[in-house]
Protein backbone atom coordinates (compact mmCIF):
# COMPACT_ATOMS: atom_id res chain seq x y z
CA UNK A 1 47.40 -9.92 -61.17
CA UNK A 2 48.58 -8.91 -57.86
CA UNK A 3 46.88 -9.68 -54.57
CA UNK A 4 46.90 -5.56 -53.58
CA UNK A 5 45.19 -5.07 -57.14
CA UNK A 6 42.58 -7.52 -56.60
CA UNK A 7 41.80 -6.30 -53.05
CA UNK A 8 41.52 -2.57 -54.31
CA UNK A 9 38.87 -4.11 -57.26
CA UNK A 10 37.06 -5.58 -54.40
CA UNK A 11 37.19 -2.28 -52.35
CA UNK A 12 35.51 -0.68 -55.38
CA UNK A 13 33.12 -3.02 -55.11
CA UNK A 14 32.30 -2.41 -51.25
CA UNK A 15 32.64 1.44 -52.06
CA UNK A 16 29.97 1.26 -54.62
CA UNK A 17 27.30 -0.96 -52.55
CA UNK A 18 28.21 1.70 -49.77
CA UNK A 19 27.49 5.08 -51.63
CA UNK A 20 24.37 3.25 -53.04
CA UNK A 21 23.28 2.44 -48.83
CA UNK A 22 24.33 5.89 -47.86
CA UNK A 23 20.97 7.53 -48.03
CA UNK A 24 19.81 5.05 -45.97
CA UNK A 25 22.27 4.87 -43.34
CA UNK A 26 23.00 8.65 -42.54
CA UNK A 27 19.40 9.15 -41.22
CA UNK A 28 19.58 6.15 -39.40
CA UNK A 29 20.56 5.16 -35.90
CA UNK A 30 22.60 2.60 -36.60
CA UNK A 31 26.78 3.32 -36.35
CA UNK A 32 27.57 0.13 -38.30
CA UNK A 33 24.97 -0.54 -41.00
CA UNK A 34 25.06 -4.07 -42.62
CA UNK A 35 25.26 -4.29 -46.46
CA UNK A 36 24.85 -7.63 -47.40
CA UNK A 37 27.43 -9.68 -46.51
CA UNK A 38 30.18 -8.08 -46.57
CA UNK A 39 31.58 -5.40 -44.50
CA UNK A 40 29.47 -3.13 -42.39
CA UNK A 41 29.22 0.41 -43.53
CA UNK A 42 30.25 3.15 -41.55
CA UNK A 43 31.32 6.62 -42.77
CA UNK A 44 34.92 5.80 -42.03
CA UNK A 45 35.02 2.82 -43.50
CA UNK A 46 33.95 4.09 -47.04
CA UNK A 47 36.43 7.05 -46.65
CA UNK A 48 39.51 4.84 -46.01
CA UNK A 49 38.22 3.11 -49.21
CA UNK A 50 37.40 6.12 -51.03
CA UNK A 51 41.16 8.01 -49.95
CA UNK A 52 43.12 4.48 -51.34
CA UNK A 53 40.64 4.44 -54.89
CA UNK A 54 40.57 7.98 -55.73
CA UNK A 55 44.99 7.72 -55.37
CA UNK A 56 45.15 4.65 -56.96
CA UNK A 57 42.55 5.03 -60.03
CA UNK A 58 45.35 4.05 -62.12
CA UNK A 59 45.15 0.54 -61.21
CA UNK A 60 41.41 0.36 -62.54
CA UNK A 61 40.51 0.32 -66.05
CA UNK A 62 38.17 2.63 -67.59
CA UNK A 63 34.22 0.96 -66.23
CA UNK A 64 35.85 0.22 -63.20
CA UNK A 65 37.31 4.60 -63.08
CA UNK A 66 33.58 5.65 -64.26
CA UNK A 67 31.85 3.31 -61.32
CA UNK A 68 34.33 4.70 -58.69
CA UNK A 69 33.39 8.32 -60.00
CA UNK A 70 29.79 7.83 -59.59
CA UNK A 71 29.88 5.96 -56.44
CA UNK A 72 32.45 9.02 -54.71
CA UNK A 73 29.86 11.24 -56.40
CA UNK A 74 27.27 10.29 -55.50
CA UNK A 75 28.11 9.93 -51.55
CA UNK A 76 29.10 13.08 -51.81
CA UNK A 77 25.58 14.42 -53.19
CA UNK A 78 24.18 12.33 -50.21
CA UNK A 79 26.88 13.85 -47.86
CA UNK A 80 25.88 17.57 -48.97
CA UNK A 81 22.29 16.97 -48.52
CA UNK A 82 22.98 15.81 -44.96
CA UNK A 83 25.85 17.42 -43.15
CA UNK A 84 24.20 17.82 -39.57
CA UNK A 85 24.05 13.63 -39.91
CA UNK A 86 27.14 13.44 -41.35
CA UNK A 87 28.67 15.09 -38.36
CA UNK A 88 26.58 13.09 -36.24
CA UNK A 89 27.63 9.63 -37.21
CA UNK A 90 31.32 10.40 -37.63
CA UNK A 91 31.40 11.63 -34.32
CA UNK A 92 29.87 8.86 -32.99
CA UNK A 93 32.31 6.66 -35.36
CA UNK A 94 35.26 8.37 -34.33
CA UNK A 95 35.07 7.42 -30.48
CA UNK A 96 34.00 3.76 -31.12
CA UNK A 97 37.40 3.50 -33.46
CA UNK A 98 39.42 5.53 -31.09
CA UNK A 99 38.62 3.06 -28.40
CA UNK A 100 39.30 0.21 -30.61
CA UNK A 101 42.80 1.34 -31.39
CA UNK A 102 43.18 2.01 -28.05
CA UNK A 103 41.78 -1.41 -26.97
CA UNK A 104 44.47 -3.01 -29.52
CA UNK A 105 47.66 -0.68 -28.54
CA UNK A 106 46.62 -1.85 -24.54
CA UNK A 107 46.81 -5.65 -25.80
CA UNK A 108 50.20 -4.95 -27.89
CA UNK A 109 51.73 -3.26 -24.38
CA UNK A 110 50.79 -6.12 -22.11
CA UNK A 111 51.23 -8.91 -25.08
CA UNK A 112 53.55 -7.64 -27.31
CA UNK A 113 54.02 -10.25 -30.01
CA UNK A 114 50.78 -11.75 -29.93
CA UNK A 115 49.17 -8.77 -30.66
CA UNK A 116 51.68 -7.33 -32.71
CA UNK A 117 51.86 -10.55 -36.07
CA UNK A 118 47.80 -9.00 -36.33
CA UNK A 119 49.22 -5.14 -36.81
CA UNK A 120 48.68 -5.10 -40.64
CA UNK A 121 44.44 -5.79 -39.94
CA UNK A 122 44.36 -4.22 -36.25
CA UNK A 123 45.20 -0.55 -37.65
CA UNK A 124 42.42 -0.26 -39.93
CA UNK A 125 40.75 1.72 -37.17
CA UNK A 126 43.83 4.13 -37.39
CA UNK A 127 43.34 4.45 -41.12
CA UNK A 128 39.68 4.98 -40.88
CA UNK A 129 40.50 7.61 -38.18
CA UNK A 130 42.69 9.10 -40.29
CA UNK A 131 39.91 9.31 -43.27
CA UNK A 132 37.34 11.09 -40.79
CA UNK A 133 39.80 13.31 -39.68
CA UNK A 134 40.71 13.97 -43.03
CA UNK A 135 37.53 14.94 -44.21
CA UNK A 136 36.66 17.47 -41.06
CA UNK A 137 39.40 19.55 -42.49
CA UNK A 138 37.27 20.35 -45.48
CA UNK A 139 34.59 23.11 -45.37
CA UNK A 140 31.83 22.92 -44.33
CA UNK A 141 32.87 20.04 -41.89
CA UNK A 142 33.34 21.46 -38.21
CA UNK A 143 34.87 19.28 -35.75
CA UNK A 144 33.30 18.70 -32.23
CA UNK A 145 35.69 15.87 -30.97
CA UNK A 146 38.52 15.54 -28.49
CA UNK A 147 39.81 12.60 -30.46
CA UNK A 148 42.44 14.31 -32.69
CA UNK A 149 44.14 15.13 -28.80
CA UNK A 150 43.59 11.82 -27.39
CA UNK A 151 44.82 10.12 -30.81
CA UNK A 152 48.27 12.60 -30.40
CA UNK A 153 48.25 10.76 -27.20
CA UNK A 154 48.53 7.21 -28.53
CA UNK A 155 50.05 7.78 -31.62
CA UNK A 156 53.11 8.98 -28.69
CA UNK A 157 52.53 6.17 -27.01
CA UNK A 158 53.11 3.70 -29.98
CA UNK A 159 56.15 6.00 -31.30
CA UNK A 160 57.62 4.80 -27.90
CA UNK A 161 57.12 1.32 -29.10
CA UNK A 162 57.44 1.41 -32.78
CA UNK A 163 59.86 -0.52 -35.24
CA UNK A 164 60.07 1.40 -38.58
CA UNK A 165 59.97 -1.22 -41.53
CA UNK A 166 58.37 -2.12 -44.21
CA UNK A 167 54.71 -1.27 -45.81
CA UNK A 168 52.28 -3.45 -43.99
CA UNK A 169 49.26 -3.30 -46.66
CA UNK A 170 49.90 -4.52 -49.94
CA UNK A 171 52.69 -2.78 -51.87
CA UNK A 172 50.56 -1.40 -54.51
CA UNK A 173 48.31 0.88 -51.78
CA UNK A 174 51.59 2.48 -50.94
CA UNK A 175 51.41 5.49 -53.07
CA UNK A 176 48.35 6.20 -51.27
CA UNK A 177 49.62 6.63 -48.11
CA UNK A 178 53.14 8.35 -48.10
CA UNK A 179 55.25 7.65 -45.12
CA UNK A 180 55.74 11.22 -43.32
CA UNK A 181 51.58 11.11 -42.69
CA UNK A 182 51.15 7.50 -42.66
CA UNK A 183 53.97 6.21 -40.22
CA UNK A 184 51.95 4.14 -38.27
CA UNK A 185 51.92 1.84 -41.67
CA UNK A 186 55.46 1.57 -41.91
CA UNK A 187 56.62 -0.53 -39.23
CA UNK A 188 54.84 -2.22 -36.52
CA UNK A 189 55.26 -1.80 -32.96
CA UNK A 190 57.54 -3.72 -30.34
């Protein structure tokens, strides 16, 4: 079995012990809840997870397809029942992974290669961005955030810098994330 199909199995995983947290972590205060001892939780987190699972279902066999369908449903139960949180936390999430890709694209500019051999982990902040953002243009999701400008601003910046290449996440996630939207996973920058 390949390496990208084994990593998606253990994203279901993490998805599942997420949407089972969520009703605990959208009333809280805390931006990135711990879940035993794996990653933290965080609303963009489990929608970078959810967006690559729900495209690549195919992958999964039929338990691991009914888990995935009643963990995504029922975060989105929880999600329904708590929109003004919702809002809250991803707005609060979207600024503290904003400056992290910011934070990395400044260490690429002044140290180029260093920085650059990590660019396959370092833009999970991207995707996650990309989830959140993604899910504010559904209804009833309303958007009170300067970060989709300030992201047009760096995602400019790093066009300036970019090499187009290959996929950098494992080659079965790909259909998940087709180039013309996802170009800042097809390459990495210079």
């Amino acid at each position: 079995m390949s390496s990208g199909i084994d990593k998606l199995r253990k994203d279901l995983q993490i998805l599942d012990n997420f949407s089972a947290e969520m009703h605990l972590y959208l009333p809280s205060d805390i931006l990135f809840y711990p879940v035993g001892s794996g990653p933290r939780l965080t609303l963009g987190s489990y929608l970078m997870r959810q967006h690559r699972l729900l495209l690549l279902r195919d992958y999964l066999d039929s338990a691991e397809q009914n888990t995935l369908d009643h963990a995504v449903g029922r975060a989105q139960t929880i999600f329904s029942a708590n929109l003004v949180r919702f809002e809250h936390h991803a707005h609060e999430e979207m600024d503290a992974r904003y400056r992290q890709w910011r934070e990395y694209l400044r260490d690429v500019n002044r140290s180029g290669d260093e920085y650059a051999a990590y660019y396959a982990t370092s833009v999970e902040p991207r995707a996650m961005l990309e989830a959140l953002l993604t899910q504010f243009r559904l209804p009833p999701y309303q958007l009170n955030s300067t970060v989709p400008e300030r992201l047009a601003t760096l995602d400019k910046s790093l066009r300036a810098r970019w090499r187009s290449g290959d996929f950098v996440w494992p080659e079965e996630w790909q259909p998940a994330y087709p180039q013309d939207q996802y170009w800042w996973l097809y390459g990495t920058p210079i």
